[in-house]
Protein backbone atom coordinates (compact mmCIF):
# COMPACT_ATOMS: atom_id res chain seq x y z
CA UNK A 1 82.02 -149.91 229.63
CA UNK A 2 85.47 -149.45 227.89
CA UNK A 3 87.57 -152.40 227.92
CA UNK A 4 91.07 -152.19 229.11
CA UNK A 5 93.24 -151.53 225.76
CA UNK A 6 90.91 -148.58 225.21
CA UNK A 7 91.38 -146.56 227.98
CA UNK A 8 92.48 -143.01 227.57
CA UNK A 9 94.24 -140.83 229.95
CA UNK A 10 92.33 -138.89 232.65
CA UNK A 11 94.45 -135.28 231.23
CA UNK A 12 92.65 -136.14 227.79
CA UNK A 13 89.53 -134.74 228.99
CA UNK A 14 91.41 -131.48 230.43
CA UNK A 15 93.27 -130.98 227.00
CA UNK A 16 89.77 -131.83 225.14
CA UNK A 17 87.89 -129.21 226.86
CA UNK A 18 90.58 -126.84 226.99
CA UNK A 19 91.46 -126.97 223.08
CA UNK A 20 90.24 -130.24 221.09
CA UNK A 21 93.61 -129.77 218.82
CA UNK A 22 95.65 -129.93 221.76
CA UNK A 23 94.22 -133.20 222.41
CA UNK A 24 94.72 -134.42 219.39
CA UNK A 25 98.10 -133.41 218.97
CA UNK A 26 98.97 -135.07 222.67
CA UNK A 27 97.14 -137.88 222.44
CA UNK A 28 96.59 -139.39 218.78
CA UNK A 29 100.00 -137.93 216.96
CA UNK A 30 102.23 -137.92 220.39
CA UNK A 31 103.41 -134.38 220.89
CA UNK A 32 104.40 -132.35 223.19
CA UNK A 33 106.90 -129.52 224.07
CA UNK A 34 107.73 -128.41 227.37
CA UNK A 35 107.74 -124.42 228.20
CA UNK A 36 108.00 -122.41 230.91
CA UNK A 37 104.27 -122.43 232.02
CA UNK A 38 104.82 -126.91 231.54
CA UNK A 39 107.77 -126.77 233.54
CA UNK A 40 106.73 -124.82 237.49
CA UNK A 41 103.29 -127.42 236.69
CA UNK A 42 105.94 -130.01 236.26
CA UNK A 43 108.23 -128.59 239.52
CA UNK A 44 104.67 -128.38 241.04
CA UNK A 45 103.41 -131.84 240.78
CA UNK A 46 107.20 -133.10 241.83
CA UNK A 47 106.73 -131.27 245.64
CA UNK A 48 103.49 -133.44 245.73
CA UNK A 49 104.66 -137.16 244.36
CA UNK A 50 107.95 -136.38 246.81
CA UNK A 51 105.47 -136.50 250.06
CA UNK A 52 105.06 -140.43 249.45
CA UNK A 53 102.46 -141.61 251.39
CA UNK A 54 101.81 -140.12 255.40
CA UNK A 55 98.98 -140.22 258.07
CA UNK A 56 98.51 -136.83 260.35
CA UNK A 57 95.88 -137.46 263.03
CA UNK A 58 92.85 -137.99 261.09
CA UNK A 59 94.40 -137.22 257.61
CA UNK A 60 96.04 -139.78 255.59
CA UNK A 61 97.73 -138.45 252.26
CA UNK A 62 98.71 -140.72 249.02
CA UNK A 63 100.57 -139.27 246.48
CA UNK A 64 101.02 -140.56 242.89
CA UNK A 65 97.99 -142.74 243.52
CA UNK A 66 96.70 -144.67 240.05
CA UNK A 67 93.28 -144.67 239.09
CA UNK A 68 91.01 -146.19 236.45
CA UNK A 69 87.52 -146.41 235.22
CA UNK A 70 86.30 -148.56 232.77
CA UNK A 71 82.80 -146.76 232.56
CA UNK A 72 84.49 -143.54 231.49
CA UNK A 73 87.06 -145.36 229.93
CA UNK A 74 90.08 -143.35 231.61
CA UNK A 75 93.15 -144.17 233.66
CA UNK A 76 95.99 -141.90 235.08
CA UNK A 77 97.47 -141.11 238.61
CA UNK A 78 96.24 -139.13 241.15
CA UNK A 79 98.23 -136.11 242.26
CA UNK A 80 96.93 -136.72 246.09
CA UNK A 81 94.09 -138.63 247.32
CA UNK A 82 93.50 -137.37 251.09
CA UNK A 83 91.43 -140.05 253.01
CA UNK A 84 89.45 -138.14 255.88
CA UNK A 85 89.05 -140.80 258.60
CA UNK A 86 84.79 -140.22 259.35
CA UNK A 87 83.31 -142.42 262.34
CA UNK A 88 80.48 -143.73 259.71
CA UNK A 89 80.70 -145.52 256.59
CA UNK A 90 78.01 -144.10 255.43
CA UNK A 91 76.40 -140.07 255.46
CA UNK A 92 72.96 -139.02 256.51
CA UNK A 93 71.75 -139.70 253.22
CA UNK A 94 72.56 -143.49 253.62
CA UNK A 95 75.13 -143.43 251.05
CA UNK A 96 78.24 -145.22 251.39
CA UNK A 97 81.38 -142.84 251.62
CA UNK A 98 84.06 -144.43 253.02
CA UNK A 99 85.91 -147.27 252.78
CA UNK A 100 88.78 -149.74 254.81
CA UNK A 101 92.20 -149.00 254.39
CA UNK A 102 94.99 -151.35 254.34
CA UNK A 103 95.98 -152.95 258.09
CA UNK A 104 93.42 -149.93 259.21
CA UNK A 105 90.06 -150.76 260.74
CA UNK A 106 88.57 -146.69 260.74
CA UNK A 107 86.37 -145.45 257.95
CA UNK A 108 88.59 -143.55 255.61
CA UNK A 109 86.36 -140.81 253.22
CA UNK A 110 88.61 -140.03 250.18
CA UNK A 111 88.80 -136.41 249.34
CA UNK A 112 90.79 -135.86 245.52
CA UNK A 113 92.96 -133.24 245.29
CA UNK A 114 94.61 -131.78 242.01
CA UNK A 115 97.46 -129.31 241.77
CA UNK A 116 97.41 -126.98 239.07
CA UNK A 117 99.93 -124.19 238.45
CA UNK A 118 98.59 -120.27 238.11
CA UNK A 119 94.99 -119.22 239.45
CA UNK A 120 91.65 -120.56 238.59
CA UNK A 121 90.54 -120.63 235.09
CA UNK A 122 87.71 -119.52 233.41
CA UNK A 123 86.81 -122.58 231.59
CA UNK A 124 85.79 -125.79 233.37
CA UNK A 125 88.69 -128.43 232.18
CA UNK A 126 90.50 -128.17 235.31
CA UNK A 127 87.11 -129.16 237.30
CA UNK A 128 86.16 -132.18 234.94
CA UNK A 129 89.71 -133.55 235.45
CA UNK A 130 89.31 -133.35 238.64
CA UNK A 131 85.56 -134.80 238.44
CA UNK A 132 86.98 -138.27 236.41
CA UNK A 133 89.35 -138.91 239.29
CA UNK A 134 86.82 -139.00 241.62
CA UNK A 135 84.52 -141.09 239.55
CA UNK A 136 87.52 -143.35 238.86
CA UNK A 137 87.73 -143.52 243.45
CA UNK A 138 84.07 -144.35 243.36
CA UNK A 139 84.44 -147.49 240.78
CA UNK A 140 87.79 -148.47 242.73
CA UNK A 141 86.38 -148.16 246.16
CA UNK A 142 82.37 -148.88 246.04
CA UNK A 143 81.29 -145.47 247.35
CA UNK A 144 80.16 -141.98 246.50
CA UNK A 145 82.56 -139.08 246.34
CA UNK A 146 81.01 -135.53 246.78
CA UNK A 147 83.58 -133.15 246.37
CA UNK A 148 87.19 -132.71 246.52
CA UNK A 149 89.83 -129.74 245.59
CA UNK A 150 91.83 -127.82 242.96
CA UNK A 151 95.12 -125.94 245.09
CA UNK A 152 96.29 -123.29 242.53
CA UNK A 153 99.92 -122.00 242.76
CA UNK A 154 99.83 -118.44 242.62
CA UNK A 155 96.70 -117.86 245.36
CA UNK A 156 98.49 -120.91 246.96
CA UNK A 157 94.68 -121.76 248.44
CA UNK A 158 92.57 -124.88 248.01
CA UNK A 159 89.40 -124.10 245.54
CA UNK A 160 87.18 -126.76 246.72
CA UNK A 161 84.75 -128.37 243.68
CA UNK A 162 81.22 -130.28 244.42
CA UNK A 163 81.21 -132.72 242.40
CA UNK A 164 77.34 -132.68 241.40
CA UNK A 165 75.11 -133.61 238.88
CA UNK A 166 75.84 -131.12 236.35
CA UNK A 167 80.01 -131.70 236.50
CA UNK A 168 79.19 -135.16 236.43
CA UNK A 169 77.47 -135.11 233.14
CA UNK A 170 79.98 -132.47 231.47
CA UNK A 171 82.48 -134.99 232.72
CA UNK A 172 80.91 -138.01 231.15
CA UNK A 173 79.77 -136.36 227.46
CA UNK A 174 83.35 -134.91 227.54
CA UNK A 175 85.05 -138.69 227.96
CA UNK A 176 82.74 -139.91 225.32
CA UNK A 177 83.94 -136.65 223.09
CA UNK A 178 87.67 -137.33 223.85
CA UNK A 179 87.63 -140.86 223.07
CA UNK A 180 85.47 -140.33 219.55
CA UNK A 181 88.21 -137.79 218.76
CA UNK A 182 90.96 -139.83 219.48
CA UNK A 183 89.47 -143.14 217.90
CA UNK A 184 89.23 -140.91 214.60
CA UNK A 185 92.69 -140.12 214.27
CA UNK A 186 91.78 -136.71 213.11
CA UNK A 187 93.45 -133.64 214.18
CA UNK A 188 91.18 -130.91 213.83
CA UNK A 189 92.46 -127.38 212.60
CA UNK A 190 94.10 -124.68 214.33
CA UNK A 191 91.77 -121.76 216.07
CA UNK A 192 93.56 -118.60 217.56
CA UNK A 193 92.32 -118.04 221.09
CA UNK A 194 93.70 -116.87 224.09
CA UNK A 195 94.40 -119.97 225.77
CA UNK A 196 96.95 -120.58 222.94
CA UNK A 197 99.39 -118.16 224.65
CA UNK A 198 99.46 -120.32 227.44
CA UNK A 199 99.99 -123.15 225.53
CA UNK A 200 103.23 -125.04 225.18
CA UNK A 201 102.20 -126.44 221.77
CA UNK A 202 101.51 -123.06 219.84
CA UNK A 203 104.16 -122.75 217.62
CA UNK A 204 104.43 -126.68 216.56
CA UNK A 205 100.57 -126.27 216.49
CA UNK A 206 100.36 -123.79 213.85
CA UNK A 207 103.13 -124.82 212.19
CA UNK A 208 102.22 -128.51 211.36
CA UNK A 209 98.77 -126.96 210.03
CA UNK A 210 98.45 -126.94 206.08
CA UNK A 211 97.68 -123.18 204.43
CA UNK A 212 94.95 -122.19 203.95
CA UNK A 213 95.79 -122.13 200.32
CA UNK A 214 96.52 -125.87 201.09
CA UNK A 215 93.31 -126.64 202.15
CA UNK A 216 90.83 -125.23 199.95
CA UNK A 217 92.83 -126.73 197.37
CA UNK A 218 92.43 -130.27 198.59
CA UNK A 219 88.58 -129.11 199.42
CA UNK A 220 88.01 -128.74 195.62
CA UNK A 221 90.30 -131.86 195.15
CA UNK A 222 87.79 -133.91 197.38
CA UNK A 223 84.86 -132.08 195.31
CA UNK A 224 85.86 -133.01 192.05
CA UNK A 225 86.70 -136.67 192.81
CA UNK A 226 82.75 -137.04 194.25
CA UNK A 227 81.55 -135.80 191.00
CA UNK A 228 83.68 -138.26 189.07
């Protein structure tokens, strides 16, 4: 359990798991530079938190909606939380799924949903985002969440994500990861990849790193003063 003043933010998992200097730069030195890719995600997420909060027959949608979990040791806000009214609290398995709402008496069955710009990535950061916010509903509301859904902007289609025991541990080790990382203080080096082109951090990324000239030169530096 992390105690309050250590919690990290639920997009520090994403950025770990998508590049670990990203993280580092976003979340232990404070950077960040908008680009066009940042900005339709930012347009994006604005359409969603303008909704407010609405109920459509058995369907009621919160935008904006803040989460936290001190067993990961995250916090953030939830781009929609759907809560599916279900006649049962609980599912066939005798697990507890749903929950009151406020001045409601159904069974309400929260359903996460994340909206990401573009189409469906390769890697899994998206999906472990995605995974923390539901953990964060199931420490918040007492029950078990077993999937929700990542709506992409370009297919403009819901990918819906299980949220089993595989995801769950990925999700967990990478929390643990991210907050090591950002308890050291240490921004690791830059690696060329793809992902960088997407990234609205490359050029301040390479950049701020030292040459490589730099670095075996305070390599040797660190060398010499163990052999003093």
């Amino acid at each position: 359990m992390y105690a309050d003043d250590e919690l990290v933010m639920i997009s520090a998992l994403q950025h770990f798991l998508f590049c670990r200097r990203q993280c580092a730069l976003i979340h232990v030195e404070g950077a960040w530079r908008e680009n066009y890719l940042t900005a339709t995600g930012r347009i994006l997420h604005g359409r969603v938190d303008r909704m407010g909060s609405e109920t459509r027959r058995d369907v009621h949608a919160a935008t904006s909606l803040r989460l936290v979990s001190n067993r990961l040791g995250v916090m953030g806000v939830a781009d929609m939380v759907e809560f599916l009214r279900v006649e049962s609290s609980h599912d066939s398995d005798g697990r507890t799924i749903a929950a009151r709402l406020p001045k409601r008496e159904e069974w309400w069955r929260p359903y996460p949903v994340e909206y990401k710009r573009g189409r469906p990535k390769a890697h899994r950061a998206d999906e472990v985002q995605l995974c923390a916010q539901a953990i964060c509903l199931e420490e918040m509301l007492g029950v078990f969440v077993p999937e929700g859904a990542l709506f992409y902007g370009e297919p403009r289609r819901r990918t819906v994500i299980a949220f089993g025991d595989e995801l769950r541990a990925l999700t967990e080790s990478v929390a643990r990861d991210a907050h090591a990382l950002i308890r050291s203080g240490v921004t690791p080096p830059p690696v060329l990849t793809k992902g960088c082109e997407a990234c609205s951090l490359k050029e301040s990324c390479f950049e701020a790193a030292p040459s490589a000239k730099a670095w075996i030169a305070g390599q040797i530096d660190e060398i010499a003063e163990g052999m003093a």
